[in-house]
N, C-alpha and C. Protein backbone atom coordinates (compact mmCIF):
# COMPACT_ATOMS: atom_id res chain seq x y z
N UNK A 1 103.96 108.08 67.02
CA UNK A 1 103.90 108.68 68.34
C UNK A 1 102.45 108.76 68.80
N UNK A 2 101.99 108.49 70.20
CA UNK A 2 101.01 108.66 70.80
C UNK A 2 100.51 109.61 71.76
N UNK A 3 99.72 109.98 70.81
CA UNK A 3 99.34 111.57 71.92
C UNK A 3 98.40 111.41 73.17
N UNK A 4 98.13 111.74 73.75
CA UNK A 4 97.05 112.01 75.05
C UNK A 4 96.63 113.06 75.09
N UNK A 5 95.12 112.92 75.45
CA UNK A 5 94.46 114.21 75.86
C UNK A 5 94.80 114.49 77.05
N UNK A 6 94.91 115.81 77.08
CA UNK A 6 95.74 116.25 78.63
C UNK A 6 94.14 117.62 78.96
N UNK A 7 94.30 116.51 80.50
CA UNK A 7 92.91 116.82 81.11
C UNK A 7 93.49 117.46 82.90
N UNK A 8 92.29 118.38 83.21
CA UNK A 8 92.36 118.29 84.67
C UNK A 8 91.75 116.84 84.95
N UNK A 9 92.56 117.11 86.98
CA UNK A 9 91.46 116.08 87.56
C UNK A 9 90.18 115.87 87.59
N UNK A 10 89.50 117.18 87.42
CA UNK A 10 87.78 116.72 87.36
C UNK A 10 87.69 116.39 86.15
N UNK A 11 88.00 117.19 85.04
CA UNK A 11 87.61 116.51 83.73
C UNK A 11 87.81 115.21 83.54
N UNK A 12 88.90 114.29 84.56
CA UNK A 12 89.16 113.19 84.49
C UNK A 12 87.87 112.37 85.24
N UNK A 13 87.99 112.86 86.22
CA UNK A 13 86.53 112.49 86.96
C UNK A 13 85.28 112.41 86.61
N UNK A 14 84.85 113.45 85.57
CA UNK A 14 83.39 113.30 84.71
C UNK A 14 83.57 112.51 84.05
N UNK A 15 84.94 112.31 82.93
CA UNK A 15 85.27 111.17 82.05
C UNK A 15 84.60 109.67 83.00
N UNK A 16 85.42 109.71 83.80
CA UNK A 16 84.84 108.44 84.83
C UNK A 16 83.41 107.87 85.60
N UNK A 17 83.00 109.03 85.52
CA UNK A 17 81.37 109.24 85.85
C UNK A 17 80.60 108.89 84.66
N UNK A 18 81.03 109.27 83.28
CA UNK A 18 80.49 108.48 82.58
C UNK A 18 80.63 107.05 81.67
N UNK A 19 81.54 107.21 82.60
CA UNK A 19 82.38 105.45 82.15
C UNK A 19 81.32 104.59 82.86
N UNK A 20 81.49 104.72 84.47
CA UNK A 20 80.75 104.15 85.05
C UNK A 20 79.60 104.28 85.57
N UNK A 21 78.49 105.43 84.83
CA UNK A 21 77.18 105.39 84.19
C UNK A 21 76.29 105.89 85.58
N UNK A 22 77.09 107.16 86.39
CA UNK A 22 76.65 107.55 87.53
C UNK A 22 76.72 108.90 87.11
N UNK A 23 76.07 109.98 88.12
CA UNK A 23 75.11 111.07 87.90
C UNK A 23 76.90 111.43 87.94
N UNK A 24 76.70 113.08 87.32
CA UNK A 24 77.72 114.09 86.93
C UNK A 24 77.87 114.69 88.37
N UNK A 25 78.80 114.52 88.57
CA UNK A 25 79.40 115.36 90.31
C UNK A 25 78.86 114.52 91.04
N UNK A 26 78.75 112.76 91.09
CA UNK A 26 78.84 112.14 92.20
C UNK A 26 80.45 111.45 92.77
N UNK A 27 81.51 111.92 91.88
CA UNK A 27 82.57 111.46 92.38
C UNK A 27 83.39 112.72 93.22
N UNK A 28 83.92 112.48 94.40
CA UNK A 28 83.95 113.20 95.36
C UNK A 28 85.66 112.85 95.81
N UNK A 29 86.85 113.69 95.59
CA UNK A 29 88.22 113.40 96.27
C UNK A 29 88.01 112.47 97.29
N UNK A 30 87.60 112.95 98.39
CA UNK A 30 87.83 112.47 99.40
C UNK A 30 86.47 111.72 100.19
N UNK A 31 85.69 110.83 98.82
CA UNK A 31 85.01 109.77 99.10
C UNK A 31 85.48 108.76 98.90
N UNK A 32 85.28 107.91 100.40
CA UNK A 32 85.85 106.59 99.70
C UNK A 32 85.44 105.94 98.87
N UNK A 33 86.06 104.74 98.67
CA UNK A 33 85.83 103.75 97.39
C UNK A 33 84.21 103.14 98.03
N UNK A 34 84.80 102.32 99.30
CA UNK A 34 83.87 102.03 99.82
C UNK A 34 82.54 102.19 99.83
N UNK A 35 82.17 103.18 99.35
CA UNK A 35 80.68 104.08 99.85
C UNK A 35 79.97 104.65 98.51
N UNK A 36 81.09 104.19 97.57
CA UNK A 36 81.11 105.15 96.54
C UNK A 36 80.09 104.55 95.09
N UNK A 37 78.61 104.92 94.75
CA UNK A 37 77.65 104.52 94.55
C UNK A 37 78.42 103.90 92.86
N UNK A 38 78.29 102.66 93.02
CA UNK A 38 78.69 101.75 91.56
C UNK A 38 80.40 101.44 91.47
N UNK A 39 80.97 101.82 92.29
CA UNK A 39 82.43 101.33 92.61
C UNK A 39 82.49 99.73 93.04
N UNK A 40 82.91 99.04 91.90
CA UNK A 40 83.27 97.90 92.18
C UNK A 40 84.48 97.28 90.99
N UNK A 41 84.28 96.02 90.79
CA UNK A 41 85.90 95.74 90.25
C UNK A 41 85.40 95.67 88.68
N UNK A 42 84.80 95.80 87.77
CA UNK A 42 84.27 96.91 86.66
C UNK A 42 84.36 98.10 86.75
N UNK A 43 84.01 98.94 87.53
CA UNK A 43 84.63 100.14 87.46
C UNK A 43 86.11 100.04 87.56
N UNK A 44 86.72 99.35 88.81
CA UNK A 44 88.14 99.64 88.52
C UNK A 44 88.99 99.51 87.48
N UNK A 45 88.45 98.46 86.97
CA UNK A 45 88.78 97.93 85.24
C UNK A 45 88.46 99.28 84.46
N UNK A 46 87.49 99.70 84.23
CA UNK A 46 87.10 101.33 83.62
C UNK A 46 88.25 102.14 84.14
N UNK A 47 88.73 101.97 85.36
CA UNK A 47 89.50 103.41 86.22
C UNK A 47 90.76 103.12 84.99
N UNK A 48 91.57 101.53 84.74
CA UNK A 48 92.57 101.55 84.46
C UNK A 48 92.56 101.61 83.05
N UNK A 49 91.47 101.40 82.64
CA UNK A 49 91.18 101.45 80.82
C UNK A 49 91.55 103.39 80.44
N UNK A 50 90.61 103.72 81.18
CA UNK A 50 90.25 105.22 81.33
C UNK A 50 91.91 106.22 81.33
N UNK A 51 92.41 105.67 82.39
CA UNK A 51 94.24 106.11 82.51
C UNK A 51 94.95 106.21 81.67
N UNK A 52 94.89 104.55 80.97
CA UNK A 52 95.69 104.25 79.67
C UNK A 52 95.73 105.22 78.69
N UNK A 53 93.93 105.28 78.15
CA UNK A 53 93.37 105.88 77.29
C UNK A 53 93.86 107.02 77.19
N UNK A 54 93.32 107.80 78.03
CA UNK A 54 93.33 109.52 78.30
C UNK A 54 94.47 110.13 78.76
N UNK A 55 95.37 109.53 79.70
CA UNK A 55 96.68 109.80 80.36
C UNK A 55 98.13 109.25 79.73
N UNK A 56 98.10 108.23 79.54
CA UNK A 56 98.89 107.10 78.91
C UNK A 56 99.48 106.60 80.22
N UNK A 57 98.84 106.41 81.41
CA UNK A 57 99.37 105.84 82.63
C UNK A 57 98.78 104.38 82.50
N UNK A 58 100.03 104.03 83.13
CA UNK A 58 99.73 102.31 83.39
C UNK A 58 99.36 102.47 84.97
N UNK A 59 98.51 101.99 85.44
CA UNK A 59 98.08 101.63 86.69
C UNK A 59 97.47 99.86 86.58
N UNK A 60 97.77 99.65 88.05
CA UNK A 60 97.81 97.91 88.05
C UNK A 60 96.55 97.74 89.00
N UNK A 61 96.21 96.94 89.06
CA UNK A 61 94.88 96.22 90.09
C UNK A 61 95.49 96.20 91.39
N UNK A 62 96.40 96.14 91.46
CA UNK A 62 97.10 96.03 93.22
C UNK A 62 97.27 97.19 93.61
N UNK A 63 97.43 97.93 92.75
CA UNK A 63 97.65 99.93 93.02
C UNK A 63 96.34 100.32 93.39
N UNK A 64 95.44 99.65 92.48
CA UNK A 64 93.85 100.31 92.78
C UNK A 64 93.42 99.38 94.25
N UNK A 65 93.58 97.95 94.53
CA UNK A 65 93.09 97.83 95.98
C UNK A 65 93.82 98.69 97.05
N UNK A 66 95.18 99.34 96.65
CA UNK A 66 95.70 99.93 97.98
C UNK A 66 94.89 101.07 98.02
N UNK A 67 94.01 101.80 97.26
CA UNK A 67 93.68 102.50 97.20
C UNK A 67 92.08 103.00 98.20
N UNK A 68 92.18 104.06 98.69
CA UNK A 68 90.83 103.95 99.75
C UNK A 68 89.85 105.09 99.45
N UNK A 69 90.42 106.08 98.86
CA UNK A 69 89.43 107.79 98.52
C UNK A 69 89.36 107.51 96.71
N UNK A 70 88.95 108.25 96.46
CA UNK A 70 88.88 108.94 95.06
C UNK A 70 89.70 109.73 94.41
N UNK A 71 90.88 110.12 95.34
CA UNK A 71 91.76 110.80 95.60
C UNK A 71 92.67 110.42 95.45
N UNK A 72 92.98 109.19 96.47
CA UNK A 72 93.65 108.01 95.84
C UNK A 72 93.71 107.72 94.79
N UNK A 73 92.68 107.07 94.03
CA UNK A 73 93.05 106.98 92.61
C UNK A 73 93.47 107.88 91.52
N UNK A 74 92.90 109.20 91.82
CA UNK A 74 93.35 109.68 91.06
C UNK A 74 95.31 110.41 90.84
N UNK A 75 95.78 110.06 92.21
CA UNK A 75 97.14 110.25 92.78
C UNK A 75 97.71 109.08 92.25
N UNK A 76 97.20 108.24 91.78
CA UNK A 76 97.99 106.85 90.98
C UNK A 76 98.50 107.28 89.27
N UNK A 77 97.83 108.06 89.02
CA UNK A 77 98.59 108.73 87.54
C UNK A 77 99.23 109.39 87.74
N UNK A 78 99.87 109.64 89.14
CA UNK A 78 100.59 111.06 89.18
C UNK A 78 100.82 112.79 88.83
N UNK A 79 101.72 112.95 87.99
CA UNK A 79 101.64 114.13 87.25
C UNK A 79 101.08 114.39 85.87
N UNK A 80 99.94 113.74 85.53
CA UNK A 80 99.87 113.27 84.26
C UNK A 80 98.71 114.68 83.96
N UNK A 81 98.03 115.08 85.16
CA UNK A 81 97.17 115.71 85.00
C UNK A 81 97.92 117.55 84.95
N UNK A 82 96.97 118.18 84.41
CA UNK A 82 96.97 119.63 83.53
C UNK A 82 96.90 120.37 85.23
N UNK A 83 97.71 121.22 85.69
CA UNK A 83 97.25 122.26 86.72
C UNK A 83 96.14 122.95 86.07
C-alpha cells in the first residue's frame, strides 16, 4: 500500500516553490501562469511529478494547459488536499 503525505494547499505550494527554485511566497492563487516568475513546461512537468508524489493525483499536460491561475492548478488534484 501507498501512503501520501497529506498536505494543505500552501504547504503544497512551498513544496512547489522549491521544486521550481523560486523565492518562498512567490506563488500566488490567483496569479496567473502567465506572469508567473519561472513557470514554464519544466515546471509543469515538476507540477505533475510533485501531485503524483505528494498527493497520489494523476494530472495530465492537457489539464495543466487548460489551466490559467495558480489556483487552477492547484483545483486539478481536487480533494486531495488537508482543510
Amino acid at each position: 500500500m501507498v501512503s501520501y503525505i497529506v498536505m494543505a494547499r500552501s504547504e503544497f505550494l512551498r513544496a512547489l516553490e522549491r521544486q521550481m527554485e523560486v523565492a518562498e511566497g512567490a506563488l500566488k492563487e490567483d496569479q496567473l501562469l502567465s506572469q508567473t516568475e519561472g513557470w514554464d513546461s519544466m515546471a509543469s512537468v515538476l507540477f505533475i511529478a510533485l501531485a503524483d508524489e505528494k498527493l497520489g493525483a494523476i494530472v495530465s499536460g492537457n489539464q495543466i494547459a487548460q489551466a490559467s491561475t495558480v489556483g487552477d492548478l492547484l483545483n486539478l488534484v481536487g480533494d486531495r488536499f488537508t482543510p
